[in-house]
PDB file of N, CA and C in Angstrom:
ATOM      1  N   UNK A   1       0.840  -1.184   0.000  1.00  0.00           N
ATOM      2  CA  UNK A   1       0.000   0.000   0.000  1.00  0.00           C
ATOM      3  C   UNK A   1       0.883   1.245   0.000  1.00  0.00           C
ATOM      4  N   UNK A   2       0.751   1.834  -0.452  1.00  0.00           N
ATOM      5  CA  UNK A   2       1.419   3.658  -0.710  1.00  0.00           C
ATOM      6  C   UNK A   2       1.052   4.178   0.099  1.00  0.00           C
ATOM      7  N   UNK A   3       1.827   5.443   0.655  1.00  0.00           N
ATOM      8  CA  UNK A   3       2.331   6.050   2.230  1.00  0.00           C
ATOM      9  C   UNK A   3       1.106   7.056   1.396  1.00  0.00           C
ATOM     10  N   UNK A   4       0.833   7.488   2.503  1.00  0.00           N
ATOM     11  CA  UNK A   4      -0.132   8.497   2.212  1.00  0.00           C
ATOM     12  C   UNK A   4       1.043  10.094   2.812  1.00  0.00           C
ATOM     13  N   UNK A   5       0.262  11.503   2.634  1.00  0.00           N
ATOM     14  CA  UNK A   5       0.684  12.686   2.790  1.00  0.00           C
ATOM     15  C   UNK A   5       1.006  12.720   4.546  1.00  0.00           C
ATOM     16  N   UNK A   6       0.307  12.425   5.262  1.00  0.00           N
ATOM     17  CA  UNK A   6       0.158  12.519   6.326  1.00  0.00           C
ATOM     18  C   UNK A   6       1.349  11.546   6.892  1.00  0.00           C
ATOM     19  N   UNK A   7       1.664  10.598   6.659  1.00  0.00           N
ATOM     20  CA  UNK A   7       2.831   9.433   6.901  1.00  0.00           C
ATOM     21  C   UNK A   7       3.946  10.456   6.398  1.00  0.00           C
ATOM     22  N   UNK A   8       4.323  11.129   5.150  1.00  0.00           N
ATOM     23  CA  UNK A   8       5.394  11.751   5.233  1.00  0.00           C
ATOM     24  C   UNK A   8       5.137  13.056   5.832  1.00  0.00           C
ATOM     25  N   UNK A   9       4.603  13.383   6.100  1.00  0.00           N
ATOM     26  CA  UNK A   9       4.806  14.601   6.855  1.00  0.00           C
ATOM     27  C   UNK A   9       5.097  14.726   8.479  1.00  0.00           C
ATOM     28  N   UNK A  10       4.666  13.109   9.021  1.00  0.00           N
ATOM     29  CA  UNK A  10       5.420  12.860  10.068  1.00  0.00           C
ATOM     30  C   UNK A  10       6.465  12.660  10.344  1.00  0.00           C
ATOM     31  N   UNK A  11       6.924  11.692   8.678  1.00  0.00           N
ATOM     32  CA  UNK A  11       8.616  11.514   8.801  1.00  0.00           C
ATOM     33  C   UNK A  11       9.415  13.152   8.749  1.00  0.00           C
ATOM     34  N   UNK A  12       9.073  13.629   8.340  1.00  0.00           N
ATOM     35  CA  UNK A  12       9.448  15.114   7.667  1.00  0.00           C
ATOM     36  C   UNK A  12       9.330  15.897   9.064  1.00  0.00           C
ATOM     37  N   UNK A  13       8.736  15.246  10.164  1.00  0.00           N
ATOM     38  CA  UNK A  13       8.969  16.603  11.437  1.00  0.00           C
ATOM     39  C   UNK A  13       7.493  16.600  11.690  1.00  0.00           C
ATOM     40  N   UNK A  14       6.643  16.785  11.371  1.00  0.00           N
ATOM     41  CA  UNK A  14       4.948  16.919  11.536  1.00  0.00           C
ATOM     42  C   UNK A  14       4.839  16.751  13.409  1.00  0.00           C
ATOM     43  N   UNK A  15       4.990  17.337  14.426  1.00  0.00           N
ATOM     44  CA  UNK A  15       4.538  17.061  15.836  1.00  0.00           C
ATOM     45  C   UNK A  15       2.405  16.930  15.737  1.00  0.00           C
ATOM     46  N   UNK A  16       2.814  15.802  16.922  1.00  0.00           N
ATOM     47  CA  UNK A  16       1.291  15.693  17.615  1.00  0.00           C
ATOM     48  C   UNK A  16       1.355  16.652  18.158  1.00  0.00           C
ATOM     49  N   UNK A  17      -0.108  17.249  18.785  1.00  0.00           N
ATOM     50  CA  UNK A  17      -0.510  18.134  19.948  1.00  0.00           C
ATOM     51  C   UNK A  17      -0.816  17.120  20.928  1.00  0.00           C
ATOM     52  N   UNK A  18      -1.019  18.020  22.314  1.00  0.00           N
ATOM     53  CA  UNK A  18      -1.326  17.009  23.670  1.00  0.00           C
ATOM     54  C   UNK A  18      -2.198  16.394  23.592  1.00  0.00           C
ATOM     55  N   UNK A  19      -3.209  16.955  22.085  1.00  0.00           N
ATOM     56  CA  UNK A  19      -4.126  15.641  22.573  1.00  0.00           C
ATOM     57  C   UNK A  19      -4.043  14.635  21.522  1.00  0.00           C
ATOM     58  N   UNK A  20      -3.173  14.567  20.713  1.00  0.00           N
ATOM     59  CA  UNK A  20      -2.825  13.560  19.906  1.00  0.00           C
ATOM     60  C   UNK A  20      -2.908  14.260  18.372  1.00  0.00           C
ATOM     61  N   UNK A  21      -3.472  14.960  17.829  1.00  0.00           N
ATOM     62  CA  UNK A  21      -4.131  15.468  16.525  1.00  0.00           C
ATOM     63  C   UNK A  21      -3.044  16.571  15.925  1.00  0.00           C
ATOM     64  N   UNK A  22      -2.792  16.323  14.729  1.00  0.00           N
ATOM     65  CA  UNK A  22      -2.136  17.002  13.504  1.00  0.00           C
ATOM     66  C   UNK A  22      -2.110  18.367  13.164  1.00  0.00           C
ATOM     67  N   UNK A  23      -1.847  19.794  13.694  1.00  0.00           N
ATOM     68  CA  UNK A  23      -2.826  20.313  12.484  1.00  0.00           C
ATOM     69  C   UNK A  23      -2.770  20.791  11.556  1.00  0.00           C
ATOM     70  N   UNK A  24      -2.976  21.412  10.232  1.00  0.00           N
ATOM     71  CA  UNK A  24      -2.577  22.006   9.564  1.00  0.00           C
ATOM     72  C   UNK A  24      -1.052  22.468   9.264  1.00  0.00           C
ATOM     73  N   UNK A  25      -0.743  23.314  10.144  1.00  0.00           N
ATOM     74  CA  UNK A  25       0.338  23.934  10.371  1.00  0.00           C
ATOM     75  C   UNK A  25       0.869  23.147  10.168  1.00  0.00           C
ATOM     76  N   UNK A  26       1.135  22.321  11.140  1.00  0.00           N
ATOM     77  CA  UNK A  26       2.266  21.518  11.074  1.00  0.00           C
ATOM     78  C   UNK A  26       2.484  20.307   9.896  1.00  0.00           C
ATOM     79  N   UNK A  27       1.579  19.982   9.227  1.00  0.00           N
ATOM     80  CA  UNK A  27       1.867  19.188   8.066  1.00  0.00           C
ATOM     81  C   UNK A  27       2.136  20.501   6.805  1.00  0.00           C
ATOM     82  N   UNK A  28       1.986  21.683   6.773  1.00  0.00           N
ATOM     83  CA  UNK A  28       2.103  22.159   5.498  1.00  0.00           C
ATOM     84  C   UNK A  28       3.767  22.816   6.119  1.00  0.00           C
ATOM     85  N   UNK A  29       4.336  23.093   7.445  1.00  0.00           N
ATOM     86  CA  UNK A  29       5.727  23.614   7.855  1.00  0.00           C
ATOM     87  C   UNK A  29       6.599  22.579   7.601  1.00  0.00           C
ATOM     88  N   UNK A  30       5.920  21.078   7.069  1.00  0.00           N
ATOM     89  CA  UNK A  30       7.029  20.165   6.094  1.00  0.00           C
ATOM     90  C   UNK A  30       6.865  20.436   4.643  1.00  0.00           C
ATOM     91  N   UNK A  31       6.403  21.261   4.350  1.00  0.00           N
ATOM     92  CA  UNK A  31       6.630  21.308   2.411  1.00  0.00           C
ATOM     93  C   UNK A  31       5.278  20.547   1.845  1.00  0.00           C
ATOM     94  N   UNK A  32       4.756  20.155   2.896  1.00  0.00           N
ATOM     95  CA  UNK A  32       3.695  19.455   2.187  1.00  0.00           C
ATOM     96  C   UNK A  32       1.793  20.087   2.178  1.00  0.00           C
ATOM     97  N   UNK A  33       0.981  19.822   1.518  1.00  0.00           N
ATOM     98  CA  UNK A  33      -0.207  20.323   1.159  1.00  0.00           C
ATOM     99  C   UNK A  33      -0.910  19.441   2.521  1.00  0.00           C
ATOM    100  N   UNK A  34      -1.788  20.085   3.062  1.00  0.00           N
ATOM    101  CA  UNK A  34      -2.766  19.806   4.063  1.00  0.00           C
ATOM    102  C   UNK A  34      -4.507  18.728   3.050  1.00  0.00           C
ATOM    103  N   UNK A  35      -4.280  20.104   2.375  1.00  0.00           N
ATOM    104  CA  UNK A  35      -5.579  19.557   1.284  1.00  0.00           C
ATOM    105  C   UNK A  35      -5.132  19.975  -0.336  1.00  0.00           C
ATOM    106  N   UNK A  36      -5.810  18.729  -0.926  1.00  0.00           N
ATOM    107  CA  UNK A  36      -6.060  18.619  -2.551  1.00  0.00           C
ATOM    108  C   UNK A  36      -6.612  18.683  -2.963  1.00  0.00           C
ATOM    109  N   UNK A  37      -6.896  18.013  -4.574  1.00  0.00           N
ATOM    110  CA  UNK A  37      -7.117  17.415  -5.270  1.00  0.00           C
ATOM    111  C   UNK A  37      -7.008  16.146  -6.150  1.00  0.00           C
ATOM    112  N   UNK A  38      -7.405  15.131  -6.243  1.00  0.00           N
ATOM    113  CA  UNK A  38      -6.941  13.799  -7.108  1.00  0.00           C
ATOM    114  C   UNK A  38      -6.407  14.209  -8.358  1.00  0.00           C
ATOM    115  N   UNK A  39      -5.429  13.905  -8.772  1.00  0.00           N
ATOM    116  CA  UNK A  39      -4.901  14.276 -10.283  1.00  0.00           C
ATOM    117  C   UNK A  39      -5.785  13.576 -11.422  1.00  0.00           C
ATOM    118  N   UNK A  40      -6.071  12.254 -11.068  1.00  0.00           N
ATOM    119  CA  UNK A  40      -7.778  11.304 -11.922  1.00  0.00           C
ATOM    120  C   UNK A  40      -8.451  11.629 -11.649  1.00  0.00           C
ATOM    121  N   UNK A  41      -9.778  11.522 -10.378  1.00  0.00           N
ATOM    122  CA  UNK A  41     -10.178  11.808 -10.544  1.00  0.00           C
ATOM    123  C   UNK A  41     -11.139  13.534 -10.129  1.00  0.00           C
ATOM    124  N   UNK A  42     -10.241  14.275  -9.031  1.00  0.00           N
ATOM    125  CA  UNK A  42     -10.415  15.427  -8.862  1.00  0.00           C
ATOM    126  C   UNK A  42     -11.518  15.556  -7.474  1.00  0.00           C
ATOM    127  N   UNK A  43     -11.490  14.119  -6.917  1.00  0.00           N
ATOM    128  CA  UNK A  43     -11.966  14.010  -5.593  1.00  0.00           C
ATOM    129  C   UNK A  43     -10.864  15.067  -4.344  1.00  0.00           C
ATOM    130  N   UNK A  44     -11.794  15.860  -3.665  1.00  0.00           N
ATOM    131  CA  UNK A  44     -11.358  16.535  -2.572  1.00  0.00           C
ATOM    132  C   UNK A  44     -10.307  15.472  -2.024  1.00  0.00           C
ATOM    133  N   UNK A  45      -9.386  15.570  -1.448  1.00  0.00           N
ATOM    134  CA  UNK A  45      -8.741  15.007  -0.565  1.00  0.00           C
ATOM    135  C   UNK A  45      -7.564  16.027   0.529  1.00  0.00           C
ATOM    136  N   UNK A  46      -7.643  15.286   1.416  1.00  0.00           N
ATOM    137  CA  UNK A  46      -7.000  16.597   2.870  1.00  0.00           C
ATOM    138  C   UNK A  46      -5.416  14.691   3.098  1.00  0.00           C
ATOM    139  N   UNK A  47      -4.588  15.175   3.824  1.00  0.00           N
ATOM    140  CA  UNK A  47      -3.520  14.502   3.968  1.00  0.00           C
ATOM    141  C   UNK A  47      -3.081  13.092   4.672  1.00  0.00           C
ATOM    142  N   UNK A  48      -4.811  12.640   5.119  1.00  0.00           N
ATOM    143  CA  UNK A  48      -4.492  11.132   5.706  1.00  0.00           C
ATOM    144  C   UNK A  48      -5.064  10.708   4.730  1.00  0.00           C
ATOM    145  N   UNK A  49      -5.818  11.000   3.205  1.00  0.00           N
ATOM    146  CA  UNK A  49      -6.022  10.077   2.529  1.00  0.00           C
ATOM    147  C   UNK A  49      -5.435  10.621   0.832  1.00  0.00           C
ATOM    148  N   UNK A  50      -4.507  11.438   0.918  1.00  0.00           N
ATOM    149  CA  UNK A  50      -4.273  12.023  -0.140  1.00  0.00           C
ATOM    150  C   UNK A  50      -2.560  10.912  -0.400  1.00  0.00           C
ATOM    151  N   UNK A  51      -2.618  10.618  -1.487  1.00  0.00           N
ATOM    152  CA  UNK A  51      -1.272   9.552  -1.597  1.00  0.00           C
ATOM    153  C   UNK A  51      -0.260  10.430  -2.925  1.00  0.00           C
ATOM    154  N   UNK A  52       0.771  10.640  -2.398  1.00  0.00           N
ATOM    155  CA  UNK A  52       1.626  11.558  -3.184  1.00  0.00           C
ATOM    156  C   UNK A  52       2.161  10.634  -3.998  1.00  0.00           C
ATOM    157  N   UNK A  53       2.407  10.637  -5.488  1.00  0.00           N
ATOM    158  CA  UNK A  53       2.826   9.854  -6.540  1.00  0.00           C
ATOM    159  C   UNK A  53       3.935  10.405  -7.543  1.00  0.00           C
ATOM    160  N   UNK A  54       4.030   9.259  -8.227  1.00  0.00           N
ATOM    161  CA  UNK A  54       5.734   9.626  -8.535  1.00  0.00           C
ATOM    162  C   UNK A  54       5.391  10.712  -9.870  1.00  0.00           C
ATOM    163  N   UNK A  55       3.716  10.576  -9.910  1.00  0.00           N
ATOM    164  CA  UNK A  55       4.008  12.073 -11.290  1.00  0.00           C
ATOM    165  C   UNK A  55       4.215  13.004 -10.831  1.00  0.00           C
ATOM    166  N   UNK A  56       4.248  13.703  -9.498  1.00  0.00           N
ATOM    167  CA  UNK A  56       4.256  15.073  -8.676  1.00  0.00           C
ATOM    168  C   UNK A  56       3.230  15.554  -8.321  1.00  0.00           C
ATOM    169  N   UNK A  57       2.188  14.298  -8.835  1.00  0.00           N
ATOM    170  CA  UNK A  57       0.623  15.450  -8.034  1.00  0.00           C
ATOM    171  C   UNK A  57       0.034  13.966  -7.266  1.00  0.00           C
ATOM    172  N   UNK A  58      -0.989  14.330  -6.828  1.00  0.00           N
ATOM    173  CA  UNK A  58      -1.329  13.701  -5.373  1.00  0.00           C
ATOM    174  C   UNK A  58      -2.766  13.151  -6.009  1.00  0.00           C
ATOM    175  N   UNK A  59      -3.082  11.875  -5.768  1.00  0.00           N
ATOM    176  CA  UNK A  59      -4.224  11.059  -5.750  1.00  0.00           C
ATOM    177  C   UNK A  59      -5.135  10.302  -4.522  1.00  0.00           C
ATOM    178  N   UNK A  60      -5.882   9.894  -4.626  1.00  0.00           N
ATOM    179  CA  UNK A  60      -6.951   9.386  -3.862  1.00  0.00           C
ATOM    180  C   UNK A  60      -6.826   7.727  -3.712  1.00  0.00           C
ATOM    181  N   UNK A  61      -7.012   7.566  -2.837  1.00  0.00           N
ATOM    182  CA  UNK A  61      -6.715   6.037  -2.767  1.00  0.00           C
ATOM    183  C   UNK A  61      -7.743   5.019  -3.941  1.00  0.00           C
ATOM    184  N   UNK A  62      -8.364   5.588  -4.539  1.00  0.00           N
ATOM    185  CA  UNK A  62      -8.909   4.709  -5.146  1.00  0.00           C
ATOM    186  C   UNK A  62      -7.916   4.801  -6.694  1.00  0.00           C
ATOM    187  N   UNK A  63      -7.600   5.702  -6.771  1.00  0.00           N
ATOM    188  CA  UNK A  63      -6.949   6.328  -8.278  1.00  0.00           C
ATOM    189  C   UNK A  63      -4.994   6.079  -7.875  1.00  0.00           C
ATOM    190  N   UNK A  64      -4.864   5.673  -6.866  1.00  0.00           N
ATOM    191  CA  UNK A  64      -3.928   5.578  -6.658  1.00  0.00           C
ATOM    192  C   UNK A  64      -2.887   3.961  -6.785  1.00  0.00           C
ATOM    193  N   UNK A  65      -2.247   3.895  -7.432  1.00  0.00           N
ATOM    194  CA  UNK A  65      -1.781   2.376  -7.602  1.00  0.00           C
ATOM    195  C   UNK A  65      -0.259   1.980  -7.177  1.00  0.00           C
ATOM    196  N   UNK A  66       0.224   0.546  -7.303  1.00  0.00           N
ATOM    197  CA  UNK A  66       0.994  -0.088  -6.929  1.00  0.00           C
ATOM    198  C   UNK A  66       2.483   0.846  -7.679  1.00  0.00           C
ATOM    199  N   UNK A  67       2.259   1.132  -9.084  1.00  0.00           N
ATOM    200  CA  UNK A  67       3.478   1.290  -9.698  1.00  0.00           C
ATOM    201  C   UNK A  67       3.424   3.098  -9.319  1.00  0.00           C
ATOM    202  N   UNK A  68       2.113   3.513  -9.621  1.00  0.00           N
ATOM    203  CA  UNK A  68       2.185   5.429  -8.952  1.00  0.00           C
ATOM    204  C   UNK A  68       2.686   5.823  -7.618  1.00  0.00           C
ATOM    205  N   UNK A  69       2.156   5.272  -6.289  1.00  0.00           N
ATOM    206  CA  UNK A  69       2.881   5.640  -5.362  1.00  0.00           C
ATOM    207  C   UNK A  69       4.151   5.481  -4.847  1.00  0.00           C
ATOM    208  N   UNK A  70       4.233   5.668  -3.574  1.00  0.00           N
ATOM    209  CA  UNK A  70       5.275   5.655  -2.523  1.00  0.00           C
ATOM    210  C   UNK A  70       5.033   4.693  -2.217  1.00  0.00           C
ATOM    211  N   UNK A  71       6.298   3.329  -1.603  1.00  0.00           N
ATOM    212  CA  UNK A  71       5.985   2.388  -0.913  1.00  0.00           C
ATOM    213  C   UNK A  71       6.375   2.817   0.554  1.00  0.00           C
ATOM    214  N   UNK A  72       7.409   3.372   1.092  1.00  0.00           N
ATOM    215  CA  UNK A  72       8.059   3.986   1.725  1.00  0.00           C
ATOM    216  C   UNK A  72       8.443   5.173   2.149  1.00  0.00           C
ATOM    217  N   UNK A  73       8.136   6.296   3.353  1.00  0.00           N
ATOM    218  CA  UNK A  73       8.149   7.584   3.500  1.00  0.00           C
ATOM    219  C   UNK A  73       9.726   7.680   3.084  1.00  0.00           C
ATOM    220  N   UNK A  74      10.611   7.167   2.941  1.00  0.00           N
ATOM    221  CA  UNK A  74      12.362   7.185   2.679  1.00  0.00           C
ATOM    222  C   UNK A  74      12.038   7.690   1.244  1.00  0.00           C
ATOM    223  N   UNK A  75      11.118   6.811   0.530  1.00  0.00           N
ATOM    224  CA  UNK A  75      11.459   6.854  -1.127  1.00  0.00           C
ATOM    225  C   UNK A  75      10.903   7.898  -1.583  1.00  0.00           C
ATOM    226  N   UNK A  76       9.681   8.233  -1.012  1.00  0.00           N
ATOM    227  CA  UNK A  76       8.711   9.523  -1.494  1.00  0.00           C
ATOM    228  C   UNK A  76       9.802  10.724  -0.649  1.00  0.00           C
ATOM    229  N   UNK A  77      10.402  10.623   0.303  1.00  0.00           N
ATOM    230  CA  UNK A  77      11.021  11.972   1.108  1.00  0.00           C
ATOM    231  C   UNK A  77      12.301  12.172  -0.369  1.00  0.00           C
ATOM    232  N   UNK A  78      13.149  11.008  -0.737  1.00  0.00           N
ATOM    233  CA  UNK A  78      14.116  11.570  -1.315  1.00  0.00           C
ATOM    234  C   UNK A  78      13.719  11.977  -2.972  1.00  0.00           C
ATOM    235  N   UNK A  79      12.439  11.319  -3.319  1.00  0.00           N
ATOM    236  CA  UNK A  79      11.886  11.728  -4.455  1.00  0.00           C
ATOM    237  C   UNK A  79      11.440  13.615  -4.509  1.00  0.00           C
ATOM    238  N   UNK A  80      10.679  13.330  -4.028  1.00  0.00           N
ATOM    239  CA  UNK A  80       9.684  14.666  -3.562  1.00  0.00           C
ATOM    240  C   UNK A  80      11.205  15.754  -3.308  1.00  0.00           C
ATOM    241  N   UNK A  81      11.918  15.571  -2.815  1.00  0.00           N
ATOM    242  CA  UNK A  81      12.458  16.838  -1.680  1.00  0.00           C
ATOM    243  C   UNK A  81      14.189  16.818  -2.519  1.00  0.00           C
ATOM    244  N   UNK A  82      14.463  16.541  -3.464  1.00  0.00           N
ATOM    245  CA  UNK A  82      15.633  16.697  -3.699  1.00  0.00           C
ATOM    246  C   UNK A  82      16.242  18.056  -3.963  1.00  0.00           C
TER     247      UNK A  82
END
């Protein structure tokens, strides 16, 4: 399964708050988008279900596949961020 936005943006630094929850801020102060769009099919998506792919734009788990994503926050961090 492919790392979703939210998985790298934890590897990338992303802190919990005290009560456990993400917010904004802190997933977009890693370089990364909070909320999208599917590049297929143009379904809303926000960063626990948005899956960053190797074309440079971000899909939906249904539009999202084995050979398009990330298997690994390592592979999408050194892809994405060079």
């Amino acid at each position: 399964m492919s790392i979703t936005v939210l998985d790298l943006a934890l590897h990338r630094g992303a802190e919990e708050g005290d009560n456990g929850s993400i917010t904004m801020g802190e997933v977009e102060k890693t370089g990364l988008p909070f909320f999208g769009g599917c590049q297929c099919c143009g379904a809303s998506i926000a960063c626990y279900n948005a899956y960053p792919s190797k074309s440079g734009y971000l899909k939906c788990g249904s539009c999202i596949d084995d050979n398009s994503g990330f298997e690994t926050v390592e592979e999408a961090n050194k892809e994405m961020f060079k």
